[in-house]
N, C-alpha and C. Protein backbone atom coordinates (compact mmCIF):
# COMPACT_ATOMS: atom_id res chain seq x y z
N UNK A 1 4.59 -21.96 20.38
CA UNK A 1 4.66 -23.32 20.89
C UNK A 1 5.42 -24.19 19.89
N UNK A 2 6.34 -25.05 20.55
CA UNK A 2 7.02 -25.87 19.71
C UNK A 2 6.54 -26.81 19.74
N UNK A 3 6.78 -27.63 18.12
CA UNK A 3 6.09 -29.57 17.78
C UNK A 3 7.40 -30.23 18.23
N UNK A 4 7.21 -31.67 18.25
CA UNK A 4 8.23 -32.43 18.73
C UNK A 4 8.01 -33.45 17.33
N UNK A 5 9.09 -33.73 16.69
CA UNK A 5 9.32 -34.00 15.16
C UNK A 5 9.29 -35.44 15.33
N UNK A 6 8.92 -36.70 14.37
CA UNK A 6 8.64 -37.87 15.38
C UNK A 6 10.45 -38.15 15.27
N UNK A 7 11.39 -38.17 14.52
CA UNK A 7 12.62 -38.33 14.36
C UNK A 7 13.16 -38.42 16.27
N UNK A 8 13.35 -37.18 16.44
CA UNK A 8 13.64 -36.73 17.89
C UNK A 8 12.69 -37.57 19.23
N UNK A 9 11.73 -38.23 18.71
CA UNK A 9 11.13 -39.12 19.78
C UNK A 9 12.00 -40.36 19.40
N UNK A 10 11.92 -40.86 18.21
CA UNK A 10 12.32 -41.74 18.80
C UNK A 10 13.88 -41.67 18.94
N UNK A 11 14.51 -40.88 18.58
CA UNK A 11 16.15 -40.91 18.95
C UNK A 11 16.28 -40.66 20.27
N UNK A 12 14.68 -39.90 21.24
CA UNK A 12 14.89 -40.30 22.84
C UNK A 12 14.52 -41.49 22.99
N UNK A 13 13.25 -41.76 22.54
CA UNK A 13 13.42 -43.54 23.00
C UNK A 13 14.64 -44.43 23.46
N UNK A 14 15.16 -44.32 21.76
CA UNK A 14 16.38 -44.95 21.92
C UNK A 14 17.22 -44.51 22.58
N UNK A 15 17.73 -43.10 22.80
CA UNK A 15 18.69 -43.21 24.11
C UNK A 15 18.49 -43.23 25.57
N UNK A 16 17.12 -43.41 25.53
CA UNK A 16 16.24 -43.69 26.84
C UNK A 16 16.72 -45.28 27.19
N UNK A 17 16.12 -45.90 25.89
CA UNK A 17 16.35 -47.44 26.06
C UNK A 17 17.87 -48.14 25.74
N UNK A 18 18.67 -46.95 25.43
CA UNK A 18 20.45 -47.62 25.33
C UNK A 18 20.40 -47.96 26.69
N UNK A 19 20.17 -46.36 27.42
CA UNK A 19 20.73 -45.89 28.84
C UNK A 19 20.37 -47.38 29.56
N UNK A 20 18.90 -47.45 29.89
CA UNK A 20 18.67 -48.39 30.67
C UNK A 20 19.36 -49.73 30.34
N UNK A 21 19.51 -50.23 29.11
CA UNK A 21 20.48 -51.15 28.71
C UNK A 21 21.26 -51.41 29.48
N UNK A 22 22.22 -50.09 28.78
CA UNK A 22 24.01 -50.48 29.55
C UNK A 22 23.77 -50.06 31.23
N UNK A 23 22.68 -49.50 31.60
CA UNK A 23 22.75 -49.50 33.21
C UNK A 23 22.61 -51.61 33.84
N UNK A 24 21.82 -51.90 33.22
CA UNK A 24 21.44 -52.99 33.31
C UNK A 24 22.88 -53.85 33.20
N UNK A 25 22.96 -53.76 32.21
CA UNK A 25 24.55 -54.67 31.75
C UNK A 25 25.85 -54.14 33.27
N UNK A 26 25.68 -53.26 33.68
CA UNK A 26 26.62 -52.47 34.25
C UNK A 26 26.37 -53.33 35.64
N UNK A 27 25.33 -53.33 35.94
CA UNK A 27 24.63 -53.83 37.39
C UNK A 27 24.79 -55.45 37.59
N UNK A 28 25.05 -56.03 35.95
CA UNK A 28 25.23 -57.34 36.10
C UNK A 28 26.74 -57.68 35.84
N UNK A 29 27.39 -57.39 34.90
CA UNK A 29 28.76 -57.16 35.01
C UNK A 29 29.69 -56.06 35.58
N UNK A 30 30.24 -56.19 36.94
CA UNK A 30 30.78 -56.16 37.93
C UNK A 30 32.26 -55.57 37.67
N UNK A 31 32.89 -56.27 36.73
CA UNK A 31 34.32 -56.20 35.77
C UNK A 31 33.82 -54.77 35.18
N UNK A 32 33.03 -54.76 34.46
CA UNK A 32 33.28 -54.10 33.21
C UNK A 32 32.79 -52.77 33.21
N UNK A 33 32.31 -52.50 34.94
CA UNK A 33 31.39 -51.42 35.39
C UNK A 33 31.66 -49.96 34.98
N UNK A 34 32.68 -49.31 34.79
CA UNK A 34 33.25 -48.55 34.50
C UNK A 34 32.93 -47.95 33.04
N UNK A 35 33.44 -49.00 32.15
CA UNK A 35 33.17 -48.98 31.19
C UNK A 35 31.36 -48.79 30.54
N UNK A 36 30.80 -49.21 31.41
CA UNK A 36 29.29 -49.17 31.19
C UNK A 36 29.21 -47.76 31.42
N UNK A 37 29.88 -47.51 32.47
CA UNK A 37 29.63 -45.74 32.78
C UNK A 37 29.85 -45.14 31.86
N UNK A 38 31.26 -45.36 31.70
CA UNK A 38 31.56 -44.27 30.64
C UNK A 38 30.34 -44.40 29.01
N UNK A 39 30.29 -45.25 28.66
CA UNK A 39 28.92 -45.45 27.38
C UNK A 39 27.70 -44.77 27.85
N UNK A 40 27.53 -45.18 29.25
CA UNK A 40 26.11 -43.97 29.51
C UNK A 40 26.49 -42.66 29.06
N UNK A 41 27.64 -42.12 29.53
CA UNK A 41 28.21 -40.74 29.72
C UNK A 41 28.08 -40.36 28.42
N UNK A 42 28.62 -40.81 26.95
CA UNK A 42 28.33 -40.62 25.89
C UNK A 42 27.00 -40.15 25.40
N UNK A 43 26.01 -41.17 25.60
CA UNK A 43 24.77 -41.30 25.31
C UNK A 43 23.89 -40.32 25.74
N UNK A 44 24.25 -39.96 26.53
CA UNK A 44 23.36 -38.79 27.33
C UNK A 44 23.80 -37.34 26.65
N UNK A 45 25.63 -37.85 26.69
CA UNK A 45 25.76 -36.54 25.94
C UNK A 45 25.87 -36.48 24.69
N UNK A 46 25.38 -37.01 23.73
CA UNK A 46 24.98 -37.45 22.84
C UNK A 46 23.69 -36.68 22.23
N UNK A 47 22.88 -37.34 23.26
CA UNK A 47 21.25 -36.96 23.28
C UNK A 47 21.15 -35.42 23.98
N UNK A 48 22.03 -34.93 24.85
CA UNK A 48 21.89 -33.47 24.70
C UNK A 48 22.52 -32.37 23.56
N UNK A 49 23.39 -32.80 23.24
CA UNK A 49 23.91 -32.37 22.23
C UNK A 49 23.42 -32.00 20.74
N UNK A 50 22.31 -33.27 20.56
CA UNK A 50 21.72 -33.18 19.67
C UNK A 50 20.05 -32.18 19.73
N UNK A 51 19.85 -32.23 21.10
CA UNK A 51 18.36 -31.50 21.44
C UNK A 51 19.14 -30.08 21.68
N UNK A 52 20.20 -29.40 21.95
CA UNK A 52 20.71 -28.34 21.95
C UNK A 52 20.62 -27.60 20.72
N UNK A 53 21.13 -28.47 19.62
CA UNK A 53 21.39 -28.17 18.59
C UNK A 53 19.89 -28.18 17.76
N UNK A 54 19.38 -28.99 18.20
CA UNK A 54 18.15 -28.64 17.19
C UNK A 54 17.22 -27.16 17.86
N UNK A 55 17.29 -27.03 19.18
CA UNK A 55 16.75 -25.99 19.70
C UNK A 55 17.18 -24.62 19.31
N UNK A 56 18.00 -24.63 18.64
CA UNK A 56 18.77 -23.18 18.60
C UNK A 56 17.96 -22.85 17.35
């Protein structure tokens, strides 16, 4: 059985709570929507990238 290290909680937190951020920002600025996407797109892959890597 694997522990969950507190580091890795909260670096999901936080890309839990970017995500919803820039979704938020995205939903209110209209212009810039795209761009919000693409920053989610990072973030996520970001945050898998890093739980990949620690899993191995």
């Amino acid at each position: 059985m694997q522990t969950t290290d507190f580091k890795d909680v909260i670096f999901g937190l936080f890309a839990v709570s970017a995500f919803i951020g820039v979704m938020l920002l995205a939903f209110i600025d209209t212009k810039s929507r795209p761009v919000f996407y693409d920053v989610c797109k990072m973030v996520i892959s970001a945050f898998l990238g890093y739980m990949i890597r620690v899993n191995q």
